[in-house]
Structure formats: C-alpha cells, structure tokens
Protein backbone atom coordinates (compact mmCIF):
# COMPACT_ATOMS: atom_id res chain seq x y z
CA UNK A 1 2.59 21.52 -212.87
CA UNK A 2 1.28 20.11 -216.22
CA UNK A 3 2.82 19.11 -218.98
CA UNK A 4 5.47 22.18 -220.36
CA UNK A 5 4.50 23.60 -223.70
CA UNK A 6 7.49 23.31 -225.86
CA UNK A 7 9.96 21.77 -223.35
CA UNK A 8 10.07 18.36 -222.24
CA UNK A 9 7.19 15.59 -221.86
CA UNK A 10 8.43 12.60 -221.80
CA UNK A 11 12.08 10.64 -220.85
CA UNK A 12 13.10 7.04 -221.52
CA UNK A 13 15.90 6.41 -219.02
CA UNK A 14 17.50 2.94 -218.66
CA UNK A 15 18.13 1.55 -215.14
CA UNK A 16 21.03 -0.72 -214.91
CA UNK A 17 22.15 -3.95 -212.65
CA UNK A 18 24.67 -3.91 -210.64
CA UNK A 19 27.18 -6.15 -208.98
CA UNK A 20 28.80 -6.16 -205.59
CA UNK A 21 32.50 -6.97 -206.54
CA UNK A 22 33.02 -7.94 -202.85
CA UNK A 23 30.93 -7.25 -199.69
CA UNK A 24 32.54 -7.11 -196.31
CA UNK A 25 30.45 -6.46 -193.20
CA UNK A 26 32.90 -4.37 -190.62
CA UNK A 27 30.39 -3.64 -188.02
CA UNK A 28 27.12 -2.86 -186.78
CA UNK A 29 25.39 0.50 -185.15
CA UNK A 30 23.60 0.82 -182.08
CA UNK A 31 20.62 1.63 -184.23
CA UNK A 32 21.47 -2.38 -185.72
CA UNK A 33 22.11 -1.19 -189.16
CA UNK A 34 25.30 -2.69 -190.02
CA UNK A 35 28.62 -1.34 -191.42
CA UNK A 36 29.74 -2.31 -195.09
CA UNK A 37 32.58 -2.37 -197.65
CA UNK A 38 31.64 -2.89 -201.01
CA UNK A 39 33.01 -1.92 -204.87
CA UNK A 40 29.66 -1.21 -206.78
CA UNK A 41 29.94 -2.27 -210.55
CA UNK A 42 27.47 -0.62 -212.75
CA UNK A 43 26.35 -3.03 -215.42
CA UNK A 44 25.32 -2.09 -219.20
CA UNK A 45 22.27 -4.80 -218.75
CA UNK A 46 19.01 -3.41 -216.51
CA UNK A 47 15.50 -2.17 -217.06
CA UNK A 48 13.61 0.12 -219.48
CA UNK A 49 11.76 3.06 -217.99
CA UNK A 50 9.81 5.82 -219.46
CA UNK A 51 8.48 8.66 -217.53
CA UNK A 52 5.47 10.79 -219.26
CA UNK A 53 4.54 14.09 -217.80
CA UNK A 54 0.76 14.33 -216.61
CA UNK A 55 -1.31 17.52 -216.48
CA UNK A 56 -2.91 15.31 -213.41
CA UNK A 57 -1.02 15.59 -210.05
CA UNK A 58 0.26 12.57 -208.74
CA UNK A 59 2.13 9.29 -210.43
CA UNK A 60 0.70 6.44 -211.97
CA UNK A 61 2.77 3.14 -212.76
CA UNK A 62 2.28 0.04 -215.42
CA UNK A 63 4.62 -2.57 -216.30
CA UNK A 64 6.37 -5.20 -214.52
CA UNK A 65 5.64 -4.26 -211.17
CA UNK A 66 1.98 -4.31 -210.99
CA UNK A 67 1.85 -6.75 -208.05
CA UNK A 68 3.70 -5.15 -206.04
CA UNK A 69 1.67 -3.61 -203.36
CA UNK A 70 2.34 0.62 -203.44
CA UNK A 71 3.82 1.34 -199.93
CA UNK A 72 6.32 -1.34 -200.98
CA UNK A 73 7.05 -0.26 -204.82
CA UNK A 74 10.20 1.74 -204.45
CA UNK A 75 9.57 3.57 -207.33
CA UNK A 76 5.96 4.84 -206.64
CA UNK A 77 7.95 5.56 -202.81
CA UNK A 78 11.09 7.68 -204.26
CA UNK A 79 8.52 9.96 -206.57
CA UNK A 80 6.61 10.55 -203.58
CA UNK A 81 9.55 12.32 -201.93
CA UNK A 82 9.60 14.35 -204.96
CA UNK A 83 6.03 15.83 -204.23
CA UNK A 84 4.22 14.05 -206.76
CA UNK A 85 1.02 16.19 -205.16
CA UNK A 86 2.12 19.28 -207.42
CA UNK A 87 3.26 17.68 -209.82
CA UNK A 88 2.29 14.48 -212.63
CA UNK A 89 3.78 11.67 -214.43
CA UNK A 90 2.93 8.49 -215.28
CA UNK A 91 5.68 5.42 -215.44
CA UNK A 92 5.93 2.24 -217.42
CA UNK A 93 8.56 -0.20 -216.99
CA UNK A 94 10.18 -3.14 -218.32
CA UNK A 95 12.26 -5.51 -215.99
CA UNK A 96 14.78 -7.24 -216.71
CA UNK A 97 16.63 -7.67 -213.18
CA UNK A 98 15.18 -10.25 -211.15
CA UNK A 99 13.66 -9.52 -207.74
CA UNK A 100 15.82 -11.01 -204.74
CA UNK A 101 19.43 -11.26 -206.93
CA UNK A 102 21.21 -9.03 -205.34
CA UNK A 103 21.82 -6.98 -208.50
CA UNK A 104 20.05 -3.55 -207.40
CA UNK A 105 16.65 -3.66 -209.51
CA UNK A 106 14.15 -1.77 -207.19
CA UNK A 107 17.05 0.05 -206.03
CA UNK A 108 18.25 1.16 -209.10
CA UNK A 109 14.11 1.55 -210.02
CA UNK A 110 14.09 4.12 -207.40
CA UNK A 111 17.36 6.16 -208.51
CA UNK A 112 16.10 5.79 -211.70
CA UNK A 113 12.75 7.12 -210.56
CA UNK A 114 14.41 10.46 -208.58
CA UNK A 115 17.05 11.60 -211.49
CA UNK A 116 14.27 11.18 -214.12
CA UNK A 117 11.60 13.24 -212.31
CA UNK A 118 13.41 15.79 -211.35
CA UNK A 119 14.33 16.13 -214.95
CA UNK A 120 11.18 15.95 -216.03
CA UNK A 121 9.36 18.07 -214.12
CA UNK A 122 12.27 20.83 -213.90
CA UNK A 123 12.91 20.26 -210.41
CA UNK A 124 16.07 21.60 -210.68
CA UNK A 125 17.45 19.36 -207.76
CA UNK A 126 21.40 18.68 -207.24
CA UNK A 127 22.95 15.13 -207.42
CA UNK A 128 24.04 15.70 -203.45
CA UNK A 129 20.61 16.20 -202.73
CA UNK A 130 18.97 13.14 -204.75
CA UNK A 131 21.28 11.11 -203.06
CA UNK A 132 20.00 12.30 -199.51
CA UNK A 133 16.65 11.78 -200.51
CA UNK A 134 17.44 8.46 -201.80
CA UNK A 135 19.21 6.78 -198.77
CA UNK A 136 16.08 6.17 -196.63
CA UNK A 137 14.81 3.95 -199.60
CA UNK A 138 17.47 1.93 -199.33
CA UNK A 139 21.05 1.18 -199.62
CA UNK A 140 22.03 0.90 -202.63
CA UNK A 141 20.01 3.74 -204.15
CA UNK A 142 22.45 6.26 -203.52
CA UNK A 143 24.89 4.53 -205.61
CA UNK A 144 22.56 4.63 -208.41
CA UNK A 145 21.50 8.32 -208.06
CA UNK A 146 25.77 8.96 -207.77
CA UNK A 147 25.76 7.88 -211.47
CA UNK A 148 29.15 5.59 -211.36
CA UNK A 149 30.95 2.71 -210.52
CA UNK A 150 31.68 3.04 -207.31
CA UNK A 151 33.54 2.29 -203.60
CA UNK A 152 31.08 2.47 -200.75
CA UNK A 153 31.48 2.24 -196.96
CA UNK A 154 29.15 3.59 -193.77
CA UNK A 155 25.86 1.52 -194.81
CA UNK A 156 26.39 2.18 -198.13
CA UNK A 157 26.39 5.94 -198.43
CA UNK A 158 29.75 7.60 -198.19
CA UNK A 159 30.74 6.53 -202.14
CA UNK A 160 34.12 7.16 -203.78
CA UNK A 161 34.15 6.89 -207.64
CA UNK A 162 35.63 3.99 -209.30
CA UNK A 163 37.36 3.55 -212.64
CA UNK A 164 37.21 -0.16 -212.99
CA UNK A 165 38.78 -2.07 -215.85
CA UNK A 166 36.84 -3.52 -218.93
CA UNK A 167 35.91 -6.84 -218.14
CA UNK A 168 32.69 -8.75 -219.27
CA UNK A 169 30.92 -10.81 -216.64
CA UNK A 170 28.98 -14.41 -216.64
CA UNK A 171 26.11 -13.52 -214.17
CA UNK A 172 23.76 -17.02 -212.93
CA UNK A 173 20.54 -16.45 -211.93
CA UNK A 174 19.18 -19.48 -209.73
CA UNK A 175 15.45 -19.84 -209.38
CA UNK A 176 14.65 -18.25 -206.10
CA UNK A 177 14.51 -14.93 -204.29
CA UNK A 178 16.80 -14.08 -201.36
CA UNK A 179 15.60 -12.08 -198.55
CA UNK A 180 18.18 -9.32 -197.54
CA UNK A 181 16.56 -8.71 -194.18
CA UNK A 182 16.94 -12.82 -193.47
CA UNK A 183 20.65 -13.02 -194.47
CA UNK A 184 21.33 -9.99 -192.18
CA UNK A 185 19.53 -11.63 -189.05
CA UNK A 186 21.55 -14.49 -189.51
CA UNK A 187 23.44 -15.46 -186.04
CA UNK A 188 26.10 -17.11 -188.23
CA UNK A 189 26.83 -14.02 -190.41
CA UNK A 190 29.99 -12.89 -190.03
CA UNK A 191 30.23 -8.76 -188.78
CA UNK A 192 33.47 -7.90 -188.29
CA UNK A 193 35.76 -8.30 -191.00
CA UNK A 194 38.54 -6.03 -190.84
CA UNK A 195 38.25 -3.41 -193.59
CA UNK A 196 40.81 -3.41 -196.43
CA UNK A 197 42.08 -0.42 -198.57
CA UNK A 198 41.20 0.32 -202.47
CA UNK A 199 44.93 -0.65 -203.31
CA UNK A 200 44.22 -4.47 -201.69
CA UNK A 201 40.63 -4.80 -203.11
CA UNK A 202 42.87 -4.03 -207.26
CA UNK A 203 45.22 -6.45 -205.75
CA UNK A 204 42.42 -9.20 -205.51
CA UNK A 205 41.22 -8.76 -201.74
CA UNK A 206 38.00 -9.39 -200.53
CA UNK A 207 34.75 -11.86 -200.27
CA UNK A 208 31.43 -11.96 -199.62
CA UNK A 209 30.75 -12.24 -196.36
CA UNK A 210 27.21 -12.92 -196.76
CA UNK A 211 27.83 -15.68 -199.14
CA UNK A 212 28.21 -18.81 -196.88
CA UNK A 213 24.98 -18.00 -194.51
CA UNK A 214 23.33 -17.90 -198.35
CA UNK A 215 24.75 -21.15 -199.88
CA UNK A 216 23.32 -22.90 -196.07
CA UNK A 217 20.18 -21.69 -196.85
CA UNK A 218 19.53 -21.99 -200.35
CA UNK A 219 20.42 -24.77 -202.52
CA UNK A 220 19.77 -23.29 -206.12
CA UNK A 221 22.62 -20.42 -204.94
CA UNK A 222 25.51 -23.15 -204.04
CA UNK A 223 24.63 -25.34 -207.43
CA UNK A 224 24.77 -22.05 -209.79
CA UNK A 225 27.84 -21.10 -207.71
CA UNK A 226 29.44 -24.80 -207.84
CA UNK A 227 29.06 -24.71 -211.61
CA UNK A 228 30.58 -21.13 -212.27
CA UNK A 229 33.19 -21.72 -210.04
CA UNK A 230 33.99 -24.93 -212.21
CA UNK A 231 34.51 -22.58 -214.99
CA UNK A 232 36.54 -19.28 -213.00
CA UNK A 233 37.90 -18.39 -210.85
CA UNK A 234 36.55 -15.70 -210.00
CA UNK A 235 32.88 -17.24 -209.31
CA UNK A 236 31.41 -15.25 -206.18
CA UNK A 237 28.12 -14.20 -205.49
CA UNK A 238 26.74 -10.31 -205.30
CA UNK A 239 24.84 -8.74 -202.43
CA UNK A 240 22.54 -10.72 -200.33
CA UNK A 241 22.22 -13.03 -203.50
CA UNK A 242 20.57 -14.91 -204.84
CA UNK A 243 22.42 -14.63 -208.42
CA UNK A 244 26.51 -15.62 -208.85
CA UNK A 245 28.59 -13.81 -211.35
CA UNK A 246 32.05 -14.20 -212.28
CA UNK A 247 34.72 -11.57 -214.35
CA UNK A 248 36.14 -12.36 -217.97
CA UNK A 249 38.77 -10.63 -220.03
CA UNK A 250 36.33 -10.52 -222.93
CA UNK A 251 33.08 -11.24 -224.43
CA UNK A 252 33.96 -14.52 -226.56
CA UNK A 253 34.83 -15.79 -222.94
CA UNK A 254 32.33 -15.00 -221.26
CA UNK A 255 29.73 -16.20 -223.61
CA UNK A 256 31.74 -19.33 -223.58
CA UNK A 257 31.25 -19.85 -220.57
CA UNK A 258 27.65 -19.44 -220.20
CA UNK A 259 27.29 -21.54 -223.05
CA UNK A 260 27.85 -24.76 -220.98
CA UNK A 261 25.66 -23.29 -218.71
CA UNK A 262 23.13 -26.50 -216.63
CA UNK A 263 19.34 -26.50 -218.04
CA UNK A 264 16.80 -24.38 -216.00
CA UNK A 265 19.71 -22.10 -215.21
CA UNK A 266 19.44 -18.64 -216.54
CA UNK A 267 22.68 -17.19 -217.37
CA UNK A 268 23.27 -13.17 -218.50
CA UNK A 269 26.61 -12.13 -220.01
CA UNK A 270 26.71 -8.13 -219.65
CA UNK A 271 29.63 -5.51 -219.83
CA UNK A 272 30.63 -3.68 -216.82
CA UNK A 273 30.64 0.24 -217.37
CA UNK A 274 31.46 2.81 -215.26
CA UNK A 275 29.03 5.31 -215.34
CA UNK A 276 24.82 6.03 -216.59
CA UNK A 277 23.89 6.29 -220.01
CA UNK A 278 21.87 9.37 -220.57
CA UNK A 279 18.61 9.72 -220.27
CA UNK A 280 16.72 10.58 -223.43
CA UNK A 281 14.63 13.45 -223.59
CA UNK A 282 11.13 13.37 -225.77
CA UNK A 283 9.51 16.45 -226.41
C-alpha cells in the first residue's frame, strides 16, 4: 500500500518516559523470566516521532538512533511485525530519553512505532492485539501500547489502569548506561519479595528491588541517588536504572530541587500524566 490519496500521510506522535514507582521481583519461571510488580507512571517528557507513509514497501529510519545496529533497533523490529513488506513508511526521531535509564525509551519507541503504523497505514488493528504483538519486544512495551498509567504484574503484561495523583517529579540522570540483562543475572538480586496489594502500594509500600545490586555496581547511580535523597524523601531509582527520580507536590518544588542539582549531573523535572497524548494526523 502507497501513500492514500486524500486520507492520511503522515503522523507526529510523541513517545513518553516512564517511571517505575516501585519494582518488586516475586518470582521467577521455569523458562527464567522472572515475575514482577510494578506501578508504571507515564511521564509528559519523551521523544518526538514522525511517521511518513511511503509508496515504497518497507521502513526506513533517521534520527537519533542511527547507530544502532537494525536487528537490535526496537522500532525498525516492532514495524516489522506489522508487515512492513506490503506496506511503507519512513521514521525520524528525536530522543530525548537516555539509553540504559530505566525510563522506557526503546520501549516506548516500539509502542510508539506499532499504534502509529497501524494508524497510518489503516491497519485497522485492536489495542488487545498491539499489545500481543508488542510483548515479545519487550516488557515494558505493552504498557506503552495500553496507553495509561498503569499496575503491572506476570513479567509485565497483565496491566490494570491507574489513576495516579498529580505530582511533578525530579528525575537524575547519572552518566552511564545500565544493562537490564546484568542486573537480572545478579546472584545477589533479591526474587522473592512477597507481593503487596494496590491499597498498600497508595499507602506508601514498596521498593526497588533491583536498586541495591545497581548502587554495588555503579557509582554515578548511588551519588545521583545520595544527593536526591538529601533533598526527599521519596528519592528511589526506576527500573533496572541507571536514572533516580523522586515525587513533588508541585512544580516550584520540584524545580527547586533540581536547581541545587551537583555539576555534570543532568537533572529533568517532568509532570506525571496518566494517559497518551494523541497522535497528530497530517494529511
């Protein structure tokens, strides 16, 4: 399919951080994947992407992740399970979210990738389904393709919307790149924490389990998280890491707070929301 005379040919779609308001690891499968609690905050700070329709079969990519060889670029992977033989497109991005934080960029890349597509090219696929296709990219690109703040257990797939309060958060970005895989191999890591319920986690339960085999490992995580937790009390890091955030009543606090931030530190204050913008159709 080429591009549609007199329907749509082009959508800019933003693809947002997010933040892992705890992470509890309650088990692992046979198959070694392991078992997770998590509350996934959607963030109103991300990427810009804009998909062009192509009266060429197949998907062509430019921007920020150029160097990223294409059997590992998620999003070049999630519009191949789209059939990007029929059909044509061709993707430029802007990043923003930094590669190894823990805040969800190729992830949310990739959901960004499947809901965008299949608008584009009039695919006419269901959420449900998007979400199955996204899971074997990875784990948090259902959450992204579900379109909301959200509760997550399984390995990340069985998701119950959230409707978390307005808060603003301080998020640190320290200069290196975590590996997910590493952190998960970890002997030390912590796999059985008991779960909790929704009620506990709005009553201020949880951790990061992940978080002390990271601060071990990686210096730059336990200074950014030494000097946010000076400042909150809430200072904690998301996913696998490497970046630290902590939750403010407002803005002015917030921005405070990352004023006083150490040099060669790069701080982001960003709003939590609760569900996508909308993409925005060019014709």
């Amino acid at each position: 399919m080429g591009i549609r005379s007199g329907t749509v040919t082009a959508i800019e779609a933003f693809s947002p951080a997010k933040l892992n308001l705890f992470l509890h690891v309650t088990g692992r499968r046979p198959d070694g994947y392991h078992l997770l609690q998590t509350a996934f905050q959607l963030l109103n700070w991300g990427d810009d992407m804009r998909f062009e329709a192509s009266a060429t079969p197949g998907v062509s990519l430019s921007g920020d992740t150029d160097d990223i060889a294409p059997e590992h670029n998620l999003i070049l992977r999630a519009a191949q399970t789209l059939g990007q033989h029929k059909h044509g497109a061709h993707i430029h991005i802007r990043k923003r979210i930094p590669r190894g934080g823990g805040l969800g960029g190729g992830s949310s890349n990739a959901a960004t990738t499947l809901l965008a597509l299949n608008q584009l090219w009039g695919l006419g696929l269901q959420r449900d389904t998007l979400q199955q296709l996204a899971a074997p990219l990875g784990a948090d690109v259902p959450v992204f393709v579900f379109g909301q703040s959200a509760w997550a257990e399984g390995v990340g797939e069985v998701l119950t919307a959230l409707s978390l309060p307005k808060r603003w958060f301080v998020i640190a970005q320290p200069e290196c790149a975590v590996s997910t895989a590493e952190i998960f191999s970890d002997p030390a890591l912590t796999r059985h924490t008991p779960p909790i319920t929704v009620q506990a986690f709005f009553s201020g339960a949880g951790h990061n389990d992940l978080q002390d085999v990271v601060v071990s490992r990686y210096p730059e995580v336990l200074q950014a998280w030494e000097w946010l937790d000076q400042h909150a009390t809430t200072a904690r890091m998301t996913g696998s890491g490497a970046c630290v955030f902590a939750a403010l009543e407002t803005e002015e606090l917030a921005r405070q707070i990352a004023a006083t931030a150490p040099n060669g530190l790069t701080v982001v204050v960003a709003e939590g929301v609760n569900r996508l913008p909308e993409m925005r159709e060019v014709e």
